[in-house]
Protein backbone atom coordinates (compact mmCIF):
# COMPACT_ATOMS: atom_id res chain seq x y z
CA UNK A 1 64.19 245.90 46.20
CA UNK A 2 63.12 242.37 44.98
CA UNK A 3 64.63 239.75 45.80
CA UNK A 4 67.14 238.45 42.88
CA UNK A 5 66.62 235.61 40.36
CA UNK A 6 66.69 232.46 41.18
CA UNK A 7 69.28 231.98 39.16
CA UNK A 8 71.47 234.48 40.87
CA UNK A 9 70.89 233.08 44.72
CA UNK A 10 73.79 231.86 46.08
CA UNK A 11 76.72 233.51 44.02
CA UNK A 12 78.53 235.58 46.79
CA UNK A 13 80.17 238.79 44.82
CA UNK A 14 79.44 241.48 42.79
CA UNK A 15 80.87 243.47 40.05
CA UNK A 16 79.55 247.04 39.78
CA UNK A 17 80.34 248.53 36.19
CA UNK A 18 80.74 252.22 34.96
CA UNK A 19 79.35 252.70 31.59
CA UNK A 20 81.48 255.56 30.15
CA UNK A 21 85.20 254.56 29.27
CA UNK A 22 84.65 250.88 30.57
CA UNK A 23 81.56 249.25 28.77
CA UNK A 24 81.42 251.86 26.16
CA UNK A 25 83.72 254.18 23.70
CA UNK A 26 81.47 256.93 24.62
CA UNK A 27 83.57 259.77 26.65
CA UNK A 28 84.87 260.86 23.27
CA UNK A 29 81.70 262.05 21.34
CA UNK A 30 80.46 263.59 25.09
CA UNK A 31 83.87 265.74 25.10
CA UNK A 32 83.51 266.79 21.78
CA UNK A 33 79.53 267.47 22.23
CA UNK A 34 80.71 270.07 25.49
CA UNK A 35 83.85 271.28 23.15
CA UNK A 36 81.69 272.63 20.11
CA UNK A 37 78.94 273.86 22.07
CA UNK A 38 81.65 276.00 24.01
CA UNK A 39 83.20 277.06 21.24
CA UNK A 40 80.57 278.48 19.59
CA UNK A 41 80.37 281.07 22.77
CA UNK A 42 83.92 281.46 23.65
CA UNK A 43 85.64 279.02 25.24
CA UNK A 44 88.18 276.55 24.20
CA UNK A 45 88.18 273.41 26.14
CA UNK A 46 91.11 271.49 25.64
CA UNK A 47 91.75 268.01 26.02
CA UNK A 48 93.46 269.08 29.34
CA UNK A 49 91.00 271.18 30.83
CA UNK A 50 88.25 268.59 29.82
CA UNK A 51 89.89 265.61 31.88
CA UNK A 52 90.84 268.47 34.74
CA UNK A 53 87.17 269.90 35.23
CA UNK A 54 84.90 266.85 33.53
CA UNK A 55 86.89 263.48 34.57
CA UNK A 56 88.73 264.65 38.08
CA UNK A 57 86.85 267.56 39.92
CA UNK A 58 83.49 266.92 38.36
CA UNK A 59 82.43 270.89 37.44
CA UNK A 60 82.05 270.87 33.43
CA UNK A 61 83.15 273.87 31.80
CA UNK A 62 80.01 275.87 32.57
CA UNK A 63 81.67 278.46 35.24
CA UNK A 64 83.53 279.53 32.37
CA UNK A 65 80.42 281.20 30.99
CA UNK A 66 79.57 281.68 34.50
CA UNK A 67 82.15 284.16 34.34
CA UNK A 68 81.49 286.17 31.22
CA UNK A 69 77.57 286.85 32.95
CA UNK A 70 75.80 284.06 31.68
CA UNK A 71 72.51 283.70 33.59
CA UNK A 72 71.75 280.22 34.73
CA UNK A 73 68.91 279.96 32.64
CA UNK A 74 70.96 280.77 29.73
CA UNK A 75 73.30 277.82 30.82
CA UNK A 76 70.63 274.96 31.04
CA UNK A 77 69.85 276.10 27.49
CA UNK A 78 73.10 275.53 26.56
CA UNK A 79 73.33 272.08 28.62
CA UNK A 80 70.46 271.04 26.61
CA UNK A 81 72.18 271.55 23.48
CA UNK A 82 74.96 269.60 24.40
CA UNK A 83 72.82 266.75 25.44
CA UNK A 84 70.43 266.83 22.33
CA UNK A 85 74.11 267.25 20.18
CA UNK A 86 75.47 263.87 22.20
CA UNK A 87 71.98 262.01 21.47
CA UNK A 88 72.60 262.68 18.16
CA UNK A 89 76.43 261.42 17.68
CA UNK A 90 75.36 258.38 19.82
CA UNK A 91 72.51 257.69 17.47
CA UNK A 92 74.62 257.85 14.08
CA UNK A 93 76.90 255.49 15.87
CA UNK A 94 74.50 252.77 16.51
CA UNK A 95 76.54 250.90 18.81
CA UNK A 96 79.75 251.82 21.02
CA UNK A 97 79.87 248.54 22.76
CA UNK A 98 84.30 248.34 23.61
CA UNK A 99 85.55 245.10 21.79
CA UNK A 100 85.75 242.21 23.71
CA UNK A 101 83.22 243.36 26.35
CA UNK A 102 80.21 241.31 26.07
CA UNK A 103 82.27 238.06 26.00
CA UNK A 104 83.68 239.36 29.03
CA UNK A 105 80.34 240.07 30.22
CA UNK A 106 79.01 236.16 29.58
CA UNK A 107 82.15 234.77 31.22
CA UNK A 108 81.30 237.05 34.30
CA UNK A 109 77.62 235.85 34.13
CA UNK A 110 76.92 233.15 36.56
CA UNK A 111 79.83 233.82 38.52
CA UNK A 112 79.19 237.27 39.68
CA UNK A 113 75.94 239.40 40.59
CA UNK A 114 76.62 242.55 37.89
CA UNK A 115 74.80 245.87 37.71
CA UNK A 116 75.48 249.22 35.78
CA UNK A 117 76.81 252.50 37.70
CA UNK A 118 76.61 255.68 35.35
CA UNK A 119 76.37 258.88 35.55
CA UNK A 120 74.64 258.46 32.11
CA UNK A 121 70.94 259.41 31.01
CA UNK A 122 69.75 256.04 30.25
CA UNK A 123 68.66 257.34 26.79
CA UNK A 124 72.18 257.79 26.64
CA UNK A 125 72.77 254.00 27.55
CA UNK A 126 70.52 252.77 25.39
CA UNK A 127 71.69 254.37 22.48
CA UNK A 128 75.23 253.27 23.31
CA UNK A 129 75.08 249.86 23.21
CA UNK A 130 73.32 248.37 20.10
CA UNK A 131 74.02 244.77 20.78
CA UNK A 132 70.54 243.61 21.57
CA UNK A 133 71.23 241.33 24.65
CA UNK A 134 73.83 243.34 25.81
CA UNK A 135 71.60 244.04 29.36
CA UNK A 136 70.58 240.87 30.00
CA UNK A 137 73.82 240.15 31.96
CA UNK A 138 72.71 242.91 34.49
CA UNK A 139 70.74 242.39 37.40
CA UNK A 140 70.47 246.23 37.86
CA UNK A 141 70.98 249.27 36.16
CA UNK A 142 71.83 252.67 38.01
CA UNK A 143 71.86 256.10 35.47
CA UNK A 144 71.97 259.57 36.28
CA UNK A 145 67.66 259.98 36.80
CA UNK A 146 68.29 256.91 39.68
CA UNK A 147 71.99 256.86 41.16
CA UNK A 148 71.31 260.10 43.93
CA UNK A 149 73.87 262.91 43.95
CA UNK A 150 77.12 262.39 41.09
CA UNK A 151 80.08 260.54 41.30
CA UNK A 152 82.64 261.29 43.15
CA UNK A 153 80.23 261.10 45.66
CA UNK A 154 79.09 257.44 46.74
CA UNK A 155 75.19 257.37 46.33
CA UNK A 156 75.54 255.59 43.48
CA UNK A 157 77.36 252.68 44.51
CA UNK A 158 75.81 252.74 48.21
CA UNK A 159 72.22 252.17 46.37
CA UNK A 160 73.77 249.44 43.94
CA UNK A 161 75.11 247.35 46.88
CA UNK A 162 71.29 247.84 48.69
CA UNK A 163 70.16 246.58 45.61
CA UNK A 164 72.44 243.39 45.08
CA UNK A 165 71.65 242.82 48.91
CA UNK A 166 76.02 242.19 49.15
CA UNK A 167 78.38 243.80 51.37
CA UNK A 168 81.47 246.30 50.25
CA UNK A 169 84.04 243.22 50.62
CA UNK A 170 82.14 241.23 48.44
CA UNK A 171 81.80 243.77 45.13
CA UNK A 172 84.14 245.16 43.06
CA UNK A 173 83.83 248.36 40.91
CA UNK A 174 85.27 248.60 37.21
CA UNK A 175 85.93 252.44 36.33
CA UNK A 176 87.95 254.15 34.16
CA UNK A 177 88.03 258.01 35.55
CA UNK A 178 89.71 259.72 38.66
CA UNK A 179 85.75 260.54 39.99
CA UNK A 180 84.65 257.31 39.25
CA UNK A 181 87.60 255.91 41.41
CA UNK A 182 86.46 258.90 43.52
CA UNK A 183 83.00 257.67 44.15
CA UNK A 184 83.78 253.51 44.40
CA UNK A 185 86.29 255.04 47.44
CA UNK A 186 84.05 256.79 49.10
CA UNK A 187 81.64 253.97 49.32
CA UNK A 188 84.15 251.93 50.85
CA UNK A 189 84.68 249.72 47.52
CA UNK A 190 87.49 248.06 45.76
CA UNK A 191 87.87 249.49 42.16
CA UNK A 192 89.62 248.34 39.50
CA UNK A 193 90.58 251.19 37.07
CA UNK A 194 90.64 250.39 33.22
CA UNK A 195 92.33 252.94 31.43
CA UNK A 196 91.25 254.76 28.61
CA UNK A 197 92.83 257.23 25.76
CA UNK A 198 92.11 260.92 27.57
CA UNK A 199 93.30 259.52 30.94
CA UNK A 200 96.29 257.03 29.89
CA UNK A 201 99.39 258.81 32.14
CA UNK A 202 96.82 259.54 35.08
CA UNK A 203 98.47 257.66 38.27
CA UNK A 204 94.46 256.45 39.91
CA UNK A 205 96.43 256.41 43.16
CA UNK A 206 93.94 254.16 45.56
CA UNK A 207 93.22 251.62 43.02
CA UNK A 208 93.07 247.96 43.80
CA UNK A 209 94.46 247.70 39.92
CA UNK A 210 94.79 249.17 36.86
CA UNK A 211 94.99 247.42 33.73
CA UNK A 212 95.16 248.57 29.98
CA UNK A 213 93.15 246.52 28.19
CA UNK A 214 90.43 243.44 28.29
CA UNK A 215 92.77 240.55 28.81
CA UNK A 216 93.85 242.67 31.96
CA UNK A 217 90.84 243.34 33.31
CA UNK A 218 89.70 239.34 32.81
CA UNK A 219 92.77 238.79 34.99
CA UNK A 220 91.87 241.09 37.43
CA UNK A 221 88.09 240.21 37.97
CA UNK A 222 89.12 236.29 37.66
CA UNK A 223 92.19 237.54 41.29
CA UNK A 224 89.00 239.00 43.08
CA UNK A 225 86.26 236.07 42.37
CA UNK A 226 89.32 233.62 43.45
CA UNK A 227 89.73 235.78 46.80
């Protein structure tokens, strides 16, 4: 990797985002992008079920249809549906920036190295956040085509912390879902978990914190930079 800007040497920590449920208000339109598609062949994913198989054990709904003799070929058509239907919701959006996160972000700036973790297509990203200098307070961005096998597994995180050239005690993770959590564990970092509407009872047992809103998070990021 190169070596960071100038402007970056010497700050000693790291904050390693997720995208979906922390930066953005995107995990809605992606559960009801797999929920339609479904549907239309069968299966009813709930609300439940979604957190249980998407959020937690990371499987989708697809063994569902699995199940009923659907040929794996006849699955990846389906996945491409549901992408191309997501691409679409996230483009009539134009934007799904969460409030109050890119003043967070410039308060960060400066005082942390910062890089995006998602299991996102960075089309995906892109489309999500509309705000034009919204990724010029990353150093590094890791999506689904670059971050190694999925979250919960720690790929992801291991190659952001190679990148930042900092070591686990000196980064934090910001996530918002049990695999997520999952995944920042595994890797041997801290995570603080933000929580969000579909996962608001879950308990995130392992968690350094877990915090509600903005304001909470600020707190929380401002304890670990004063550490």
């Amino acid at each position: 990797m190169p070596s960071p800007p100038s402007s970056q040497q010497g700050i000693s920590k790291g904050i390693l985002w997720d995208n979906d449920g922390v930066l953005s208000d995107t995990e809605r339109l992606f559960y009801e992008a797999n929920r339609d598609v479904l549907a239309e062949h069968g299966v009813a994913l709930s609300r439940e079920r979604y957190v249980d198989w998407f959020l937690v054990a990371n499987r989708g709904a697809w063994h569902m249809l699995s199940e009923k003799g659907y040929p794996e070929m006849a699955l990846a058509k389906l996945r491409a549906e549901r992408n191309r239907r997501y691409t679409d919701a996230l483009s009539a959006a134009n934007g799904l920036t969460r409030p109050g996160v890119v003043p967070l972000l410039a308060r960060m700036k400066g005082r942390a190295r910062m890089a995006i973790v998602t299991a996102s297509f960075r089309e995906h990203l892109r489309l999500a956040h509309a705000h034009g200098t919204f990724f010029e307070h990353f150093e590094a961005i890791f999506t689904r085509e670059t971050s190694g096998r999925p979250k919960p597994a720690p790929d992801c995180y291991l190659k952001a912390l190679d990148a930042l050239q900092l070591t686990r005690d000196r980064c934090v993770v910001v996530e918002d879902s049990p695999r997520g959590l999952a995944a920042a564990r595994a890797a041997g970092l801290a995570c603080i978990v933000i929580r969000s509407e579909l996962l608001h009872d879950y308990p995130f047992v392992g968690a350094s914190a877990v915090v509600d809103d903005m304001t909470a998070l600020e707190r929380a990021l401002e304890a670990f930079l004063a550490s």
